[in-house]
C-alpha atoms as a PDB file:
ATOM      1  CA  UNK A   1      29.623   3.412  43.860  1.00  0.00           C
ATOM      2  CA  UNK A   2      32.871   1.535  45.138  1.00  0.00           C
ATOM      3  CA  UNK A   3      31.144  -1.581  44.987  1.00  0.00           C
ATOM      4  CA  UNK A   4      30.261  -1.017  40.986  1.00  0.00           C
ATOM      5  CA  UNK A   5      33.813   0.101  40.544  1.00  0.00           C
ATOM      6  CA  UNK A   6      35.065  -2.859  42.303  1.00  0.00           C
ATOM      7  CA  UNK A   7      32.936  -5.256  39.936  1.00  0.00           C
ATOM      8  CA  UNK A   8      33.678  -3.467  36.677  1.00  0.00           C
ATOM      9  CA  UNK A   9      38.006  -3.649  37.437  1.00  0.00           C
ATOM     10  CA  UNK A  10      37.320  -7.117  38.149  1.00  0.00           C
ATOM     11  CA  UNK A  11      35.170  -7.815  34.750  1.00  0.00           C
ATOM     12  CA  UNK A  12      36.179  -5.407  32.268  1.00  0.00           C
ATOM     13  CA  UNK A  13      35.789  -7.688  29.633  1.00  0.00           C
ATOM     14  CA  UNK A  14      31.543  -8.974  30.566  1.00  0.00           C
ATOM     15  CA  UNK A  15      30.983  -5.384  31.169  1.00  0.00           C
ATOM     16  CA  UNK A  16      32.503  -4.490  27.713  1.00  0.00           C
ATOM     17  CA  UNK A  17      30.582  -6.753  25.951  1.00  0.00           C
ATOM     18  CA  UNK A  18      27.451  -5.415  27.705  1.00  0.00           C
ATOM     19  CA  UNK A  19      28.217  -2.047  27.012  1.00  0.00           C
ATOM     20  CA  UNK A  20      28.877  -2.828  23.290  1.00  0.00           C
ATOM     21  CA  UNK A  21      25.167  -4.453  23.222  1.00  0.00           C
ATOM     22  CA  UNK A  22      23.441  -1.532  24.807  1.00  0.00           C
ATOM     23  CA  UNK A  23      25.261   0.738  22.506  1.00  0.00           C
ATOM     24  CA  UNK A  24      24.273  -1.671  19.127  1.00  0.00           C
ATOM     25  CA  UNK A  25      20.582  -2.111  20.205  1.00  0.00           C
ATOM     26  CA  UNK A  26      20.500   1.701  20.561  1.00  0.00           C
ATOM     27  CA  UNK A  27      22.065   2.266  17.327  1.00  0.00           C
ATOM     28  CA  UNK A  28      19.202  -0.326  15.874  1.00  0.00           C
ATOM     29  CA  UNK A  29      16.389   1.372  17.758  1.00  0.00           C
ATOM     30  CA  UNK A  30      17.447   4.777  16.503  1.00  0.00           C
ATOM     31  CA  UNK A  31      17.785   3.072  12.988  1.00  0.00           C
ATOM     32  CA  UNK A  32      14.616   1.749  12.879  1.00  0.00           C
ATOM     33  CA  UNK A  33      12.544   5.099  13.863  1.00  0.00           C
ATOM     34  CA  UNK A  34      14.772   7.051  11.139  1.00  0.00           C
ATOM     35  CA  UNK A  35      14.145   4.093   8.732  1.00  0.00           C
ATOM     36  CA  UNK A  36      10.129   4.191   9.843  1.00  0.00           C
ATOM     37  CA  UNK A  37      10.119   8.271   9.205  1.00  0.00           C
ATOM     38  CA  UNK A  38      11.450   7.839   5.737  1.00  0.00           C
ATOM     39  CA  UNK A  39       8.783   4.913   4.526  1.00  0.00           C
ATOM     40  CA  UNK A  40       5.808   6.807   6.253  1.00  0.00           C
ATOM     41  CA  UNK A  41       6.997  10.262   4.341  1.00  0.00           C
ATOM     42  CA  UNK A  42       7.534   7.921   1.289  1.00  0.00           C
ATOM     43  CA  UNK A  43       3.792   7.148   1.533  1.00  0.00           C
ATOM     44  CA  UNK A  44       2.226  10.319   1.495  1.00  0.00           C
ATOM     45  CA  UNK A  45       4.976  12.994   1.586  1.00  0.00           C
ATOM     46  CA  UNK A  46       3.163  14.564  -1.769  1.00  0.00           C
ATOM     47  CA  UNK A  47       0.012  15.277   0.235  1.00  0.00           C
ATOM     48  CA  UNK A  48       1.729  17.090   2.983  1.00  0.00           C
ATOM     49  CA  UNK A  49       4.339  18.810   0.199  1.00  0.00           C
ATOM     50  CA  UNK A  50       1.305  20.247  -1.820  1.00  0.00           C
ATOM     51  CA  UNK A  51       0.335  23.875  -1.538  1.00  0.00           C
ATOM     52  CA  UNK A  52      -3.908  23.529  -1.041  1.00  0.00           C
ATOM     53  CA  UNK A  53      -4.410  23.416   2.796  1.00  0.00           C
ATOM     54  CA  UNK A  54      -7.554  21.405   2.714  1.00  0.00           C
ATOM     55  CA  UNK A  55      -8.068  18.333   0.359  1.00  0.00           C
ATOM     56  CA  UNK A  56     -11.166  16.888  -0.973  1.00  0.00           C
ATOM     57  CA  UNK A  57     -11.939  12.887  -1.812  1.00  0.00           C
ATOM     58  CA  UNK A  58     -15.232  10.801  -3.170  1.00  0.00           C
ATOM     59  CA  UNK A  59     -15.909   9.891   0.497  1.00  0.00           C
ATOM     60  CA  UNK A  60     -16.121   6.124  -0.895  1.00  0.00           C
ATOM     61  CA  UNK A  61     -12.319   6.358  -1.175  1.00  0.00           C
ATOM     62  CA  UNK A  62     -11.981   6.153   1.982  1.00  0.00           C
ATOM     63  CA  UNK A  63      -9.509   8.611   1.831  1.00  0.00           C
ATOM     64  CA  UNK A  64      -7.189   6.883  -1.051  1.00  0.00           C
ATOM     65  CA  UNK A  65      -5.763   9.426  -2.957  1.00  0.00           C
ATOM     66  CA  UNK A  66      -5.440   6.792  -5.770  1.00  0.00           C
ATOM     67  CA  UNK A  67      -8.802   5.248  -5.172  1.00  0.00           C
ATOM     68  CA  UNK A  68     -10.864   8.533  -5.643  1.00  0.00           C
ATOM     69  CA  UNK A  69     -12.736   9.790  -8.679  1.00  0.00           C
ATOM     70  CA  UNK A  70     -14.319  13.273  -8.379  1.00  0.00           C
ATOM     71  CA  UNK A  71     -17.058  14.452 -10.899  1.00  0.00           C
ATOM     72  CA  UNK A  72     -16.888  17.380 -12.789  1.00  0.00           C
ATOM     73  CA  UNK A  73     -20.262  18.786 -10.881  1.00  0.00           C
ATOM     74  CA  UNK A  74     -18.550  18.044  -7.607  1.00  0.00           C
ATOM     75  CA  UNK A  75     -15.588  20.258  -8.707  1.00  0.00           C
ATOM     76  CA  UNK A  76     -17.950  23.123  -9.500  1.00  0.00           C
ATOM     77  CA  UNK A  77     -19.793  22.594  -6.376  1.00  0.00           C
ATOM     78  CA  UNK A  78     -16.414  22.743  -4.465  1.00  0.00           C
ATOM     79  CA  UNK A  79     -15.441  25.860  -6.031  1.00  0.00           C
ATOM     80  CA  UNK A  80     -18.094  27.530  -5.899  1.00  0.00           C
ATOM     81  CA  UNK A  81     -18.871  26.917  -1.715  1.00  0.00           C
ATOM     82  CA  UNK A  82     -18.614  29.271   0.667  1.00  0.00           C
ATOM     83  CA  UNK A  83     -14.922  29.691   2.158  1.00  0.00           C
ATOM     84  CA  UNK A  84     -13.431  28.504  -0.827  1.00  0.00           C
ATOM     85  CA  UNK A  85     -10.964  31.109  -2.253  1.00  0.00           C
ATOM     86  CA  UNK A  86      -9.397  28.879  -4.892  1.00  0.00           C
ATOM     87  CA  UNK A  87      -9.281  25.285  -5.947  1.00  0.00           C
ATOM     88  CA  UNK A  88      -7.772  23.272  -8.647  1.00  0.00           C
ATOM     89  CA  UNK A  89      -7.942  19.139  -9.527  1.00  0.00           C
ATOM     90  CA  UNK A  90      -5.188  16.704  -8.924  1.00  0.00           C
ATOM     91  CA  UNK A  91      -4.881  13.321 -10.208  1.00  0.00           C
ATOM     92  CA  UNK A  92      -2.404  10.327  -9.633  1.00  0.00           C
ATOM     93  CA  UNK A  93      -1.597   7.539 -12.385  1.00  0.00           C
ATOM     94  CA  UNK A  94       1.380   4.517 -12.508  1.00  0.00           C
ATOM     95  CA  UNK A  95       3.415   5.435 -15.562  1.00  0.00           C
ATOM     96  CA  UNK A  96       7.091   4.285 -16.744  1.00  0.00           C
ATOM     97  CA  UNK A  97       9.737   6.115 -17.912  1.00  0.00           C
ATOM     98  CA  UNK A  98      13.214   5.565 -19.646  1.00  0.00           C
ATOM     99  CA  UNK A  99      16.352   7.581 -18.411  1.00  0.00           C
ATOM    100  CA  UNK A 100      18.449   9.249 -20.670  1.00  0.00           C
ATOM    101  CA  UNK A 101      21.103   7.115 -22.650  1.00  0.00           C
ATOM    102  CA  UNK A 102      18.907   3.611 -20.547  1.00  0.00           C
ATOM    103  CA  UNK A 103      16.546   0.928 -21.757  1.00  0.00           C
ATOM    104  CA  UNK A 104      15.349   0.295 -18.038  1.00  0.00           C
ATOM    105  CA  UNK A 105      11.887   1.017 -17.638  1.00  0.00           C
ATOM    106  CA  UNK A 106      11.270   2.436 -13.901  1.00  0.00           C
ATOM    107  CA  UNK A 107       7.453   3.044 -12.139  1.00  0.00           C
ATOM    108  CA  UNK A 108       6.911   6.274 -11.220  1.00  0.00           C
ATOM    109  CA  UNK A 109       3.814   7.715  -9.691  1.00  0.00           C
ATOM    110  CA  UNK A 110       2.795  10.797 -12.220  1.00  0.00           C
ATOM    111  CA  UNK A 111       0.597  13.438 -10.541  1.00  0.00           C
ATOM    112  CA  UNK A 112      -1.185  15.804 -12.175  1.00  0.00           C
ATOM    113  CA  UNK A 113      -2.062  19.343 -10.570  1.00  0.00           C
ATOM    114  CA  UNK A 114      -3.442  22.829 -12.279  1.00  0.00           C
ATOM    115  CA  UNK A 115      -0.401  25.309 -12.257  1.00  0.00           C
ATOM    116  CA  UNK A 116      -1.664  28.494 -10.237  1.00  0.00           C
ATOM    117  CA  UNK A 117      -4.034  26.585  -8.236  1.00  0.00           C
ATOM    118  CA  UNK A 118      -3.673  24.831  -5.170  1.00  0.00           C
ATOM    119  CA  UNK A 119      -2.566  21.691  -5.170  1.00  0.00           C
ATOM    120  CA  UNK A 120       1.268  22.369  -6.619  1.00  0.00           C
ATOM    121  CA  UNK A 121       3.951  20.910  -5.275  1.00  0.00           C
ATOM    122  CA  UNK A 122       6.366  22.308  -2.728  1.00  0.00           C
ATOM    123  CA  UNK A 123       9.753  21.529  -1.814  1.00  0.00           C
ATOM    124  CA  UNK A 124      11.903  22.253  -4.758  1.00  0.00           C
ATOM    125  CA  UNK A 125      15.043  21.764  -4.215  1.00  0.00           C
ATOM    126  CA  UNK A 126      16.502  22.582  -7.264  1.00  0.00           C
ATOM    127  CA  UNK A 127      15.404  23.940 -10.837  1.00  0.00           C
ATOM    128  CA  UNK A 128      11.586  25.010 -10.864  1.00  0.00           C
ATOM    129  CA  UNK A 129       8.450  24.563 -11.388  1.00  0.00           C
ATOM    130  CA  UNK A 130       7.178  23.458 -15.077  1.00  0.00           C
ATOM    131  CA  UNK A 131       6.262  26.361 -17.509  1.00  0.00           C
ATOM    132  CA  UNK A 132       5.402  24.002 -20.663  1.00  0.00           C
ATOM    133  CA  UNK A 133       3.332  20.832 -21.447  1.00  0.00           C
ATOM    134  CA  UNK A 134       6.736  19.156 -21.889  1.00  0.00           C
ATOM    135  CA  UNK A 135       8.375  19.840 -18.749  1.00  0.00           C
ATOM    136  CA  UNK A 136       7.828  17.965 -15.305  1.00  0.00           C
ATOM    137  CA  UNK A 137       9.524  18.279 -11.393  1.00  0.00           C
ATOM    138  CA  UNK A 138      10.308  15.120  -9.929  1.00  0.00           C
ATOM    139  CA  UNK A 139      11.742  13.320  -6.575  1.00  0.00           C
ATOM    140  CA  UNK A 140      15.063  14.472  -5.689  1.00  0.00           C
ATOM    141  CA  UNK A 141      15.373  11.145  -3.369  1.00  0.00           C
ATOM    142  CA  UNK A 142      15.748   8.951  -7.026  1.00  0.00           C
ATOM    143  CA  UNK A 143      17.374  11.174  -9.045  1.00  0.00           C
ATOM    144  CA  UNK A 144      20.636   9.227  -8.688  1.00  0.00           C
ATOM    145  CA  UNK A 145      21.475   7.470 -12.123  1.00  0.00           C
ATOM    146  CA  UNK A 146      17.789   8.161 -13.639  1.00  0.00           C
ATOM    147  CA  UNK A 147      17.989  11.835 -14.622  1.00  0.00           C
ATOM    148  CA  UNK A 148      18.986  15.559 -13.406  1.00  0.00           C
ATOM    149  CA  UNK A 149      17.836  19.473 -14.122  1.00  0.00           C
ATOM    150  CA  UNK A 150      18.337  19.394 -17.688  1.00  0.00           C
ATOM    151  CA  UNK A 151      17.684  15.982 -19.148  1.00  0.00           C
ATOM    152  CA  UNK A 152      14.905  14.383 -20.667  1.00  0.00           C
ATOM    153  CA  UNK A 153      12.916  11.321 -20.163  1.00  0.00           C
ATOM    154  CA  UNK A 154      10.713   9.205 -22.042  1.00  0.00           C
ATOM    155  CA  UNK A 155       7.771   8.329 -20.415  1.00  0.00           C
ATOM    156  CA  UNK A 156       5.743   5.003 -21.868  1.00  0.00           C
ATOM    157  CA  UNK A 157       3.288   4.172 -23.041  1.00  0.00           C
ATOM    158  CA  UNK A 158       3.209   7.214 -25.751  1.00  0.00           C
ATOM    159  CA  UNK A 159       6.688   7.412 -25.970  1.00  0.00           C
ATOM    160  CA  UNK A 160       6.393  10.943 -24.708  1.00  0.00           C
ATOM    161  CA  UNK A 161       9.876  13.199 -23.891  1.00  0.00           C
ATOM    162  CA  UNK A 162       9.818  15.453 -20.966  1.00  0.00           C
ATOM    163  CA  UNK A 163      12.416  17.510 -19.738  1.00  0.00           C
ATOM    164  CA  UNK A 164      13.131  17.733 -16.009  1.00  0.00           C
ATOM    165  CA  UNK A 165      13.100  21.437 -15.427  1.00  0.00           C
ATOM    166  CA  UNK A 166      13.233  20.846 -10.988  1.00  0.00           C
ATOM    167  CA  UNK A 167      13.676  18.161  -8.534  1.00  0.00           C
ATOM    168  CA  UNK A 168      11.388  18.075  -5.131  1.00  0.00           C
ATOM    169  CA  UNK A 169      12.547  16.951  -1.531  1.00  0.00           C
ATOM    170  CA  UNK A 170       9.576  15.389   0.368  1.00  0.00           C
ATOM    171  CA  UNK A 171       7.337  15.337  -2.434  1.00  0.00           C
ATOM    172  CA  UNK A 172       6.837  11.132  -3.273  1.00  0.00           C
ATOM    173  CA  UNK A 173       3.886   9.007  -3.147  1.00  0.00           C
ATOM    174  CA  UNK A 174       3.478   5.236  -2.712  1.00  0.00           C
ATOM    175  CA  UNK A 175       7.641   5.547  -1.468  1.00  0.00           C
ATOM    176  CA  UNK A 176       8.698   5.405  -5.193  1.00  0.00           C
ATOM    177  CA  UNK A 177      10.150   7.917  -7.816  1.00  0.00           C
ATOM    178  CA  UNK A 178       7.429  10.751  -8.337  1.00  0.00           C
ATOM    179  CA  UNK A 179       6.670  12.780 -11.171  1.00  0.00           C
ATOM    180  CA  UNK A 180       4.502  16.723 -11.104  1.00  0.00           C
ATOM    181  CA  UNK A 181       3.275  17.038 -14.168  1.00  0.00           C
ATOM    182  CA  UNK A 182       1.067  20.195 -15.768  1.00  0.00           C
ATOM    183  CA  UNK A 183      -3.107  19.140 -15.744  1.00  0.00           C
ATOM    184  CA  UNK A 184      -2.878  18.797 -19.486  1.00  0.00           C
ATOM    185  CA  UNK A 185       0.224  17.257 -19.641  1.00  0.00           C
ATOM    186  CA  UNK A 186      -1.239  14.795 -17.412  1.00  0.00           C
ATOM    187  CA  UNK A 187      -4.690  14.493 -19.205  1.00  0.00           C
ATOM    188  CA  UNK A 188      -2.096  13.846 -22.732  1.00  0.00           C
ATOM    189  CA  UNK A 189      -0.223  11.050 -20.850  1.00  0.00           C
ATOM    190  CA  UNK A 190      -3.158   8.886 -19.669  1.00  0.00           C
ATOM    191  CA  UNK A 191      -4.693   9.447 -22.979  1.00  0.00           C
ATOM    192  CA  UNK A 192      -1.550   7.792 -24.453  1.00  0.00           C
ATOM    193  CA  UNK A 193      -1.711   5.241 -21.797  1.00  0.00           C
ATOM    194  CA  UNK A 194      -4.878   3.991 -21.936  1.00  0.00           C
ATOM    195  CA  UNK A 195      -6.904   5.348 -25.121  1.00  0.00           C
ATOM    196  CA  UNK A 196     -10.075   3.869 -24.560  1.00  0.00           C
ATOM    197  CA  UNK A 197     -11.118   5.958 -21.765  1.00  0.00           C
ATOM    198  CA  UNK A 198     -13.374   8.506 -22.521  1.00  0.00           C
ATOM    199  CA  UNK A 199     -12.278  11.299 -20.204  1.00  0.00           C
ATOM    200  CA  UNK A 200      -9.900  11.460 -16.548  1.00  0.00           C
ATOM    201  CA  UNK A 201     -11.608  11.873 -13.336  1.00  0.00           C
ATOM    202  CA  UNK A 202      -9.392  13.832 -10.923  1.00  0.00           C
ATOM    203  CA  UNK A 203      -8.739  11.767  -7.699  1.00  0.00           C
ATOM    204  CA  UNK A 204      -8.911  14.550  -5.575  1.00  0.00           C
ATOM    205  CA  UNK A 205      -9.393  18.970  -5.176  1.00  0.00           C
ATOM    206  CA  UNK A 206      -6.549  20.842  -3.642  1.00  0.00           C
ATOM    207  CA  UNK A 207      -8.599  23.495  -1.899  1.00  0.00           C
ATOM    208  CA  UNK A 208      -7.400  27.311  -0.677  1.00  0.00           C
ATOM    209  CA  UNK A 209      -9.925  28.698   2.167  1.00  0.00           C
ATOM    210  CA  UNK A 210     -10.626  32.456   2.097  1.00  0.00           C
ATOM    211  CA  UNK A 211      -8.117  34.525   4.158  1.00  0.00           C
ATOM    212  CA  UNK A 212      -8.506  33.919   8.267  1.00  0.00           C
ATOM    213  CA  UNK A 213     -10.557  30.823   7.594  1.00  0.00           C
ATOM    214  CA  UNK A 214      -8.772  27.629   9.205  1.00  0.00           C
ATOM    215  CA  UNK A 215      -8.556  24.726   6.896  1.00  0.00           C
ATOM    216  CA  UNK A 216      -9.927  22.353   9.329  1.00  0.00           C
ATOM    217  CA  UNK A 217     -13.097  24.718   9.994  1.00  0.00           C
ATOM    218  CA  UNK A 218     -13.479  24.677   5.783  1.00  0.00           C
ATOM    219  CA  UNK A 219     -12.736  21.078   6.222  1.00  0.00           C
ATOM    220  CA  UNK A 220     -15.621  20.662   8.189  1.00  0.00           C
ATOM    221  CA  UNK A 221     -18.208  22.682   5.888  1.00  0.00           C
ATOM    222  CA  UNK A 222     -17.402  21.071   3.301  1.00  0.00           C
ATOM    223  CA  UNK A 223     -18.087  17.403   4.904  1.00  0.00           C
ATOM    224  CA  UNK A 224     -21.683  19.062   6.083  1.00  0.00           C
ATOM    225  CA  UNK A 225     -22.604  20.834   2.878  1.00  0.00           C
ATOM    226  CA  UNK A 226     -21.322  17.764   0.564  1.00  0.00           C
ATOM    227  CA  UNK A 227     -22.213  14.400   2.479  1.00  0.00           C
ATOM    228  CA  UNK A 228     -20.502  12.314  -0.848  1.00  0.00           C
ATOM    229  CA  UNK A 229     -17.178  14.018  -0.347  1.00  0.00           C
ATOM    230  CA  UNK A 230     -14.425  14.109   2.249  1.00  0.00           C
ATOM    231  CA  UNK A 231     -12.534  17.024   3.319  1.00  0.00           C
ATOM    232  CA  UNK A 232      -9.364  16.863   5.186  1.00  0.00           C
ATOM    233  CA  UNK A 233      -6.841  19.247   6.311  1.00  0.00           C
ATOM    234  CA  UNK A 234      -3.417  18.167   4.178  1.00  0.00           C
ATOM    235  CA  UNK A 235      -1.917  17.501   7.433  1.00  0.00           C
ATOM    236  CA  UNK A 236      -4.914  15.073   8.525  1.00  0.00           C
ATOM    237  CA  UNK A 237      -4.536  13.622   4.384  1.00  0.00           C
ATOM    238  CA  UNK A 238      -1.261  12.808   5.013  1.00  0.00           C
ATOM    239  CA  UNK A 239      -1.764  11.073   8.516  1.00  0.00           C
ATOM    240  CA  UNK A 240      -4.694   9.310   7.711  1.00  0.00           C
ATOM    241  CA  UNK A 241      -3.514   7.797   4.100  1.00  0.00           C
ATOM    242  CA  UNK A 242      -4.457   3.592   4.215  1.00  0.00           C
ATOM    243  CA  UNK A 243      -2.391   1.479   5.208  1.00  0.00           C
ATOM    244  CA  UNK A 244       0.188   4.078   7.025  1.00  0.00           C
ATOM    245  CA  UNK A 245      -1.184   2.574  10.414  1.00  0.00           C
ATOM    246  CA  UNK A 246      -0.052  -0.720   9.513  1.00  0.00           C
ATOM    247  CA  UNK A 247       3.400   0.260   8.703  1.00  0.00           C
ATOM    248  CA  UNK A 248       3.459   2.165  11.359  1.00  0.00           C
ATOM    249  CA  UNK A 249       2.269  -0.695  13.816  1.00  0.00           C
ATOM    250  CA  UNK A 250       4.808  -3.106  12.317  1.00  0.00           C
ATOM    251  CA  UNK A 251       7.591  -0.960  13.048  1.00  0.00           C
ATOM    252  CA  UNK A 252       6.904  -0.677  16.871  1.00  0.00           C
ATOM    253  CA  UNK A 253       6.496  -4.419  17.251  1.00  0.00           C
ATOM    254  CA  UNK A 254       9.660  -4.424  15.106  1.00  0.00           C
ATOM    255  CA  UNK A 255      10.912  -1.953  17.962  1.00  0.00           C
ATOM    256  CA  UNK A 256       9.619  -3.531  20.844  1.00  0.00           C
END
């Protein structure tokens, strides 16, 4: 001990330099796992932030909440298995939209859910949830300079103005601006967007097991009784989105 005292009265000035790197590289360590939390929520926040415990994909998604299509027997096959309680579609499309009083076009991922039914989003922060075909919830994160409670947006193609009625904290997908919008508001704006489809697919069924029945056991069932779907806990949805392992792995070589 007086030897290290001895050494740092004689080099106060190398020590202080050392001491300022240690204290910078922990500073950019500790930035880096904050900064790594935030993208990785970013990703798949609106799984985790939806209210249906279990979800269900087309198993050839791999589970890509954007790369699934489930048919409309599937749904009623879903619904009506035992240890469902309750289920309801959800859907995600890429959309624009125009801020009040603003000419700048910004992509937002639009997601579509059934309003009583699982799959609604959580995490409102302010406002609430829509009550009309015009009226959406979006990310509180990028609010700032694009819109508030209150004002409306135009949403292209279509053209179509929709008041913000609540903003959401945790709720985004693909780490962009995210929109909640009504089932048939949804249904309306990929009409608008691309008319030559003959009906919309959900991407995915937010799914409510009966009371005392863990998600992950319903999770399970569902993967036996239904080998061309794949049923996840929202948890396990979230984790397990593609490409959140690379991101992830990047960052810790980053790190190390």
């Amino acid at each position: 001990m007086l030897f290290a005292t001895a050494e740092l009265g004689r080099s106060k000035t190398r020590f202080g330099f050392l001491t300022l790197g240690a204290g910078l590289l922990v500073f950019v360590l500790l930035f880096q796992q904050a900064l790594l939390a935030a993208v990785l929520d970013g990703m798949s926040g609106a799984l985790r932030h939806q209210s249906g415990p279990v979800l269900v994909y087309a198993r050839e998604a791999q589970r890509s909440f954007a790369g699934s299509l489930v048919t409309p027997q599937q749904v009623a096959d879903v619904a009506g298995a035992e240890g469902v309680a309750d289920s309801g579609e959800m859907a995600v499309t890429l959309l624009s939209f125009r801020a009040p009083g603003s000419d700048e076009r910004v992509n937002a991922s639009f997601i579509g859910y059934r309003p009583g039914k699982p799959g609604a989003p959580l995490g409102l922060v302010q406002g609430r949830l829509p009550q009309d075909v015009d009226e959406l919830v979006a990310s509180a994160e990028d609010a700032a300079d694009h819109y508030g409670v209150g004002e409306t947006i135009v949403v292209e193609p279509g053209d179509r103005e929709m008041r913000v009625v609540g903003l959401t904290e945790g709720g985004r997908f693909n780490v962009g601006t995210t929109m909640w919008t009504p089932w048939d508001t949804y249904l309306e704006l990929v009409a608008a967007a691309a008319p030559d489809i003959p009906f919309v697919l959900p991407s995915a069924l937010a799914v409510q097991p009966d009371p005392g029945l863990a998600p992950g056991e319903l999770a399970g069932r569902l993967n036996e009784q239904f080998p061309q779907l794949e049923a996840l806990t929202r948890e396990d949805a979230a984790d397990l989105i593609p490409g959140r392992d690379a991101v992830q792995l990047a960052f810790t070589a980053v790190m190390a």
